[in-house]
Structures are given as C-alpha cells and as structure tokens.
N, C-alpha and C. Protein backbone atom coordinates (compact mmCIF):
# COMPACT_ATOMS: atom_id res chain seq x y z
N UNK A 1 0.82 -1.20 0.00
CA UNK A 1 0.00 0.00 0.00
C UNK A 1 0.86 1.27 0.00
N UNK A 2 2.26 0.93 0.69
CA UNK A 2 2.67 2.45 0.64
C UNK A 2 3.45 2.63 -0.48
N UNK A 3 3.53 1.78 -1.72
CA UNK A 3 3.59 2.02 -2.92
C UNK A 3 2.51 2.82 -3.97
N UNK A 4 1.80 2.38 -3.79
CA UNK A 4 0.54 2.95 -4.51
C UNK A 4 0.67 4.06 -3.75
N UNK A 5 0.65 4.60 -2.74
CA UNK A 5 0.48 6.17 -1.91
C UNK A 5 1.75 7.07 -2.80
N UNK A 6 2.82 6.24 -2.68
CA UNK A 6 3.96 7.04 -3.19
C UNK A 6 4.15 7.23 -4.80
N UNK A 7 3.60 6.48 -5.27
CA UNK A 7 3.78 6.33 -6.87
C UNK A 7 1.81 7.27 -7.24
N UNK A 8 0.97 7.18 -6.84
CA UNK A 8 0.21 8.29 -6.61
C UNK A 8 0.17 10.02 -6.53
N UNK A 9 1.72 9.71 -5.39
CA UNK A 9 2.21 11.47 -4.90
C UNK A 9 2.65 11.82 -6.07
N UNK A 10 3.81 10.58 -6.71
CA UNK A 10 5.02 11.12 -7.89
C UNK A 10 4.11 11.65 -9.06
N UNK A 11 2.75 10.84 -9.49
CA UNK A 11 2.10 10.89 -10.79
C UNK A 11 1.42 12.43 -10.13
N UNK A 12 0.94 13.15 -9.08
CA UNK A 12 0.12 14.09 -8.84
C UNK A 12 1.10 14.96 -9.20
N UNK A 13 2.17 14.90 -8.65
CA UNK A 13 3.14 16.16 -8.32
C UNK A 13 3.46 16.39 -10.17
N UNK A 14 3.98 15.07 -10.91
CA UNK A 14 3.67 14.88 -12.04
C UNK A 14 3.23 15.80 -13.43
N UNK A 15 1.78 15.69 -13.32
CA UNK A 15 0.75 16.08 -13.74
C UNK A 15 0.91 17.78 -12.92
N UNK A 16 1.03 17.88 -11.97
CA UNK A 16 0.48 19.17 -11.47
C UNK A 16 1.32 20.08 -12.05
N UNK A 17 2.79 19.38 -12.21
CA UNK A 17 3.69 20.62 -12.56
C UNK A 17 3.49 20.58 -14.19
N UNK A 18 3.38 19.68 -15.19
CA UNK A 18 3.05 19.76 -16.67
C UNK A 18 1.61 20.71 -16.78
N UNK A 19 1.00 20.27 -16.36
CA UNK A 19 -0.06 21.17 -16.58
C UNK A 19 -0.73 22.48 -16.03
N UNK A 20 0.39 22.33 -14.47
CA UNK A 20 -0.02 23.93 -14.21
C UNK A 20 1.32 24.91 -15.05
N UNK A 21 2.32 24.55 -15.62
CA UNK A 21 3.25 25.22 -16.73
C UNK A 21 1.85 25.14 -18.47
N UNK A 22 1.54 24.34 -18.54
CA UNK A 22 0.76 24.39 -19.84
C UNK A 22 -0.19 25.66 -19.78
N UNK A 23 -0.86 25.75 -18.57
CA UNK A 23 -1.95 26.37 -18.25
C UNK A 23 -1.47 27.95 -17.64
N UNK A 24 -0.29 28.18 -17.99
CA UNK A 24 0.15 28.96 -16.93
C UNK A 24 -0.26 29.61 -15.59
N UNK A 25 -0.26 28.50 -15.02
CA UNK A 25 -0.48 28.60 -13.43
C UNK A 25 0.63 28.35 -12.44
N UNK A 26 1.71 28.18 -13.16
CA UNK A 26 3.13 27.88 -12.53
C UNK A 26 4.11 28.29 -13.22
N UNK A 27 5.11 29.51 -12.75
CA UNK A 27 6.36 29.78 -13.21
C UNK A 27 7.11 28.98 -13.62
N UNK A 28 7.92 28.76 -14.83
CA UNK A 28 8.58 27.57 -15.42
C UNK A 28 9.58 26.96 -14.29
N UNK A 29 10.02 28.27 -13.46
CA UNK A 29 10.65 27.36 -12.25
C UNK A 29 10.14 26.40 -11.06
N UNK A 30 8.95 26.52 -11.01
CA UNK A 30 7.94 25.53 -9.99
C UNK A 30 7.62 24.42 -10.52
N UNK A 31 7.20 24.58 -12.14
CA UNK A 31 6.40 23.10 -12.82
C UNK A 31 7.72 22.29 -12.54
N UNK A 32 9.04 22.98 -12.97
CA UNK A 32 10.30 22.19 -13.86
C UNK A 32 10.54 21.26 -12.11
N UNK A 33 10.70 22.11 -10.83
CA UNK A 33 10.44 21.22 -9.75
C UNK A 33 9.49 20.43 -9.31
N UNK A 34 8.67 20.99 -9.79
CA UNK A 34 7.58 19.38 -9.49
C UNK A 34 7.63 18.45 -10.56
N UNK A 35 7.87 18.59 -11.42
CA UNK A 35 7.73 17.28 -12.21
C UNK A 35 9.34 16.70 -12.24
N UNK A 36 10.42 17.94 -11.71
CA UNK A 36 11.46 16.87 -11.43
C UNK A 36 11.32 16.29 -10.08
N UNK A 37 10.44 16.51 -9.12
CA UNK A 37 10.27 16.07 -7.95
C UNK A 37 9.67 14.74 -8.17
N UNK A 38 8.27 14.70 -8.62
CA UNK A 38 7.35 13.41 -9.42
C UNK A 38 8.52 12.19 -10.28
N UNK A 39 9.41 12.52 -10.92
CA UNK A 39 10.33 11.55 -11.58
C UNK A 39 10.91 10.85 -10.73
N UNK A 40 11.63 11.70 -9.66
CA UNK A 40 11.97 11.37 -8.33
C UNK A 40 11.83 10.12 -7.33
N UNK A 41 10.51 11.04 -6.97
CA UNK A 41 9.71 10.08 -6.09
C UNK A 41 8.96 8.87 -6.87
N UNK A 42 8.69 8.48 -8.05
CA UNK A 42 8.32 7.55 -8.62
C UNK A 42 9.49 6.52 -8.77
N UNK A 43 10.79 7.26 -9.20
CA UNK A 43 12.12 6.09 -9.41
C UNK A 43 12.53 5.59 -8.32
N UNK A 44 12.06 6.55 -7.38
CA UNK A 44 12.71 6.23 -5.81
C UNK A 44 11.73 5.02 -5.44
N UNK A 45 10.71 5.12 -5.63
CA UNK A 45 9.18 3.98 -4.98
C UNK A 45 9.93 2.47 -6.17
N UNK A 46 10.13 2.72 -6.92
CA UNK A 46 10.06 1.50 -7.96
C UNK A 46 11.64 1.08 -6.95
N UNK A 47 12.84 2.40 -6.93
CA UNK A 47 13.75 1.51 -6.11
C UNK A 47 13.72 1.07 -4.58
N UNK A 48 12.92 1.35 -3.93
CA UNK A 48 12.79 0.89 -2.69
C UNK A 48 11.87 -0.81 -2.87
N UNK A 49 11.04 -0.74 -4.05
CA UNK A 49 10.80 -2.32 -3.68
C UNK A 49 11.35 -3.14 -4.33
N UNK A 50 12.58 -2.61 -4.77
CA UNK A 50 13.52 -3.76 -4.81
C UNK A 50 14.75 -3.91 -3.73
N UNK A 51 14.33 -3.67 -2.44
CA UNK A 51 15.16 -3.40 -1.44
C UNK A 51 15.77 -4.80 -0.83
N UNK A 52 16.29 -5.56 -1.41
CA UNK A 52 16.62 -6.95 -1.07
C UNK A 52 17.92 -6.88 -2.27
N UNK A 53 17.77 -6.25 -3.11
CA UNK A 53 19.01 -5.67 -4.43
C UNK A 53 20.18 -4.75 -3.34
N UNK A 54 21.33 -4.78 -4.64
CA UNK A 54 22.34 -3.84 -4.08
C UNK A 54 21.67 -2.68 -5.51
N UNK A 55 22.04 -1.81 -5.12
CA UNK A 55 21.77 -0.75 -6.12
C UNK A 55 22.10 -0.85 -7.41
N UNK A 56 23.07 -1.24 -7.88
CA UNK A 56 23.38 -1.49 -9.07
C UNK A 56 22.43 -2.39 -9.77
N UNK A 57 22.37 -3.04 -9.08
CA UNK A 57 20.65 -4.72 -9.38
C UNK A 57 19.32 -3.48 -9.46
N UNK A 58 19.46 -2.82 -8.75
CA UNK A 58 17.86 -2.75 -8.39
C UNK A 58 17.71 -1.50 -9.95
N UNK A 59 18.88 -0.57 -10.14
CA UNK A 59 18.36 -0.01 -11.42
C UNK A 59 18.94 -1.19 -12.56
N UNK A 60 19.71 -2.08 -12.67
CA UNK A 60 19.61 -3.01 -13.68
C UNK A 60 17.75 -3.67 -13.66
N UNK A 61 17.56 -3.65 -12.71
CA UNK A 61 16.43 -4.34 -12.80
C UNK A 61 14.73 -3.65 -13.64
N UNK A 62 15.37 -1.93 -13.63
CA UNK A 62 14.10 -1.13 -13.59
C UNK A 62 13.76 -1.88 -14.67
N UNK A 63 14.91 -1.52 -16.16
CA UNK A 63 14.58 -1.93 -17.67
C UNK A 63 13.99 -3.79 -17.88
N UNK A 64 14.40 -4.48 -16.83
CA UNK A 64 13.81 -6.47 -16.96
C UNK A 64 12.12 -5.91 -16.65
N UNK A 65 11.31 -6.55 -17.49
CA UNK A 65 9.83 -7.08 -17.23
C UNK A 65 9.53 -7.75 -16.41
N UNK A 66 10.71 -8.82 -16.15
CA UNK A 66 10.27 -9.77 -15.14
C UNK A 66 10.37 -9.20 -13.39
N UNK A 67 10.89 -8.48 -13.40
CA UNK A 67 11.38 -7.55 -12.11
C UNK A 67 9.76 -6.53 -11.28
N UNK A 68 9.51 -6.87 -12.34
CA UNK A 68 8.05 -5.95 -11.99
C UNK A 68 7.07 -7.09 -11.65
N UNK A 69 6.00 -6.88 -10.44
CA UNK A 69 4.80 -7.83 -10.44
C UNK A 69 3.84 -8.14 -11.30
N UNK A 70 3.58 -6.87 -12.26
CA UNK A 70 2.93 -7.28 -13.06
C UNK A 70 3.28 -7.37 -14.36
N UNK A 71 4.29 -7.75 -14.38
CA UNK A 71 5.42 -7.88 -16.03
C UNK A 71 5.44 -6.84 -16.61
N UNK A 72 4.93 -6.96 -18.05
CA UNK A 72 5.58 -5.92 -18.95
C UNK A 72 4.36 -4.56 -18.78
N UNK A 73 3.57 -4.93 -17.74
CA UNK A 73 2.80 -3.57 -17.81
C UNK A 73 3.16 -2.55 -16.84
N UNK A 74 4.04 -3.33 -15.88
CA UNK A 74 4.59 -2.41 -14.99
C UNK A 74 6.07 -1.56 -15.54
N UNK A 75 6.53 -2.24 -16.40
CA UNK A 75 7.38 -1.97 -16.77
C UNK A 75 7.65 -1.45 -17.86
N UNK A 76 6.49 -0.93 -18.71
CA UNK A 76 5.93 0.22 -19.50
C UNK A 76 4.89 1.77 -18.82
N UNK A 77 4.60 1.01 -17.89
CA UNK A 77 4.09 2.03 -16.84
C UNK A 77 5.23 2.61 -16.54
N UNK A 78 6.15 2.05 -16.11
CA UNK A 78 7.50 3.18 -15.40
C UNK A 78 8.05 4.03 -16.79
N UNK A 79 8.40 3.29 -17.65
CA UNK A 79 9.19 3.81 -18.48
C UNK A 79 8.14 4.77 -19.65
N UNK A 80 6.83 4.73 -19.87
CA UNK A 80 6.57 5.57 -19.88
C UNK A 80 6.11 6.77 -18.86
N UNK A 81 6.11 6.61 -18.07
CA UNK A 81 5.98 7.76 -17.13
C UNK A 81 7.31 8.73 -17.18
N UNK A 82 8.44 7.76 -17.09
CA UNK A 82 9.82 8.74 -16.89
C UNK A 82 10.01 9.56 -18.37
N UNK A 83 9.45 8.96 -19.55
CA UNK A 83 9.76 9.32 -20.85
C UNK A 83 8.70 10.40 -20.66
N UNK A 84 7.57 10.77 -20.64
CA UNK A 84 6.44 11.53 -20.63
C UNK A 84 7.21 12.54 -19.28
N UNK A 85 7.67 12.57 -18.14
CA UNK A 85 8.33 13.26 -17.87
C UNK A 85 9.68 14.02 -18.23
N UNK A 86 10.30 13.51 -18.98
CA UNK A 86 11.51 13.71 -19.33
C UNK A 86 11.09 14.87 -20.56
N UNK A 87 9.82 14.70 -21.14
CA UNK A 87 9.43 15.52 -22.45
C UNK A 87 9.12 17.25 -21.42
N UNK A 88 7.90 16.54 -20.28
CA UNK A 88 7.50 17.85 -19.69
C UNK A 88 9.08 18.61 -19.50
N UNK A 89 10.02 18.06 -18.74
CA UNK A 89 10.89 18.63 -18.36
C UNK A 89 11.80 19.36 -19.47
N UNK A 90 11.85 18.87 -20.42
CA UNK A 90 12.66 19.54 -21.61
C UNK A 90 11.95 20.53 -22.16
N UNK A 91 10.43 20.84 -22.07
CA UNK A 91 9.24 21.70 -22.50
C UNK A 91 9.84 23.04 -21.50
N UNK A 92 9.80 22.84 -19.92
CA UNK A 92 9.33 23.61 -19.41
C UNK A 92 10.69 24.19 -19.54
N UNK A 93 11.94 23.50 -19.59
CA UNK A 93 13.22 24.10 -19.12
C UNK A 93 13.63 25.40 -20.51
N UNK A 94 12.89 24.71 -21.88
CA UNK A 94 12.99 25.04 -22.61
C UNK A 94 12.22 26.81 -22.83
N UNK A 95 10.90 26.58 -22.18
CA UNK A 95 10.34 27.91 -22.07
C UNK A 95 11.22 28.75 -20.92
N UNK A 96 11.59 28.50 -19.72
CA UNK A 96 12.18 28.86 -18.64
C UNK A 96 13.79 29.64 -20.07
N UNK A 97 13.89 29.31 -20.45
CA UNK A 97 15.37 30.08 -21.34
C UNK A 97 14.66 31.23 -22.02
C-alpha cells in the first residue's frame, strides 16, 4: 500500500507541474520542480521495492519485465511515465530560457 500512496504522490506532483506550466499557473521554475520532484519520487518507490538488491541490481532491474509484479505492464508504466516526464521537463526548461 505504501507504494501505490507514493507512486500516486510522484504521478500528482507529475501532472500538477506539466499542466499547471501548460496552463500557466506555474512559473517555469515551480512546474520544472515538481515534475522533477514526481520523476523522483516515482524512481525512488520503484527503487525501494527492490530493497533486497544492491543498487546497481535494483536499477539493472528497472529496464527487466520480469522484475516488476505485473510484467511488462509495470514496466511500460514506469518507463513511460519517466519518458512523458523527461518531455515535460525539456518543455518547461525550454520555455524557462
């Protein structure tokens, strides 16, 4: 459960900073921290339940399907989330210049 709470926070914080920069409701310097905060806390939740790994395992592990509980959907869930973040973040940093 305190996965879903934390991977919840990462997707809010997420979303809040892409779209309150779209909407301009957030200075390019607030969205660009929350949605680098949301990347964060989502990579951080995916690495804490692999906490039985040494670190090097546990991000070798993000990119394996099998590493995830629910195979390849968890493991398109992450990696698109970080890619769909990685776009907001190049958007906002890009207006922020």
């Amino acid at each position: 459960m305190r996965y879903v709470v934390l991977n919840l926070a990462a997707l809010s914080a997420l979303a809040i900073g892409a779209l309150g920069h779209a909407v301009a409701l957030l200075s390019p310097e607030n969205a660009f921290f929350l949605a680098l905060f949301g990347m964060a806390l989502y990579t951080g939740s995916q690495l804490a339940a692999r906490e039985g790994m040494t670190v090097g395992e546990a991000l070798a592990s993000l990119l394996r399907p099998a590493s995830y509980p629910t195979r390849r959907a968890g493991q398109v869930a992450y990696l698109g989330a970080t890619a769909l973040g990685a776009v907001a973040l190049v958007q906002i940093a890009a207006s922020a210049a």
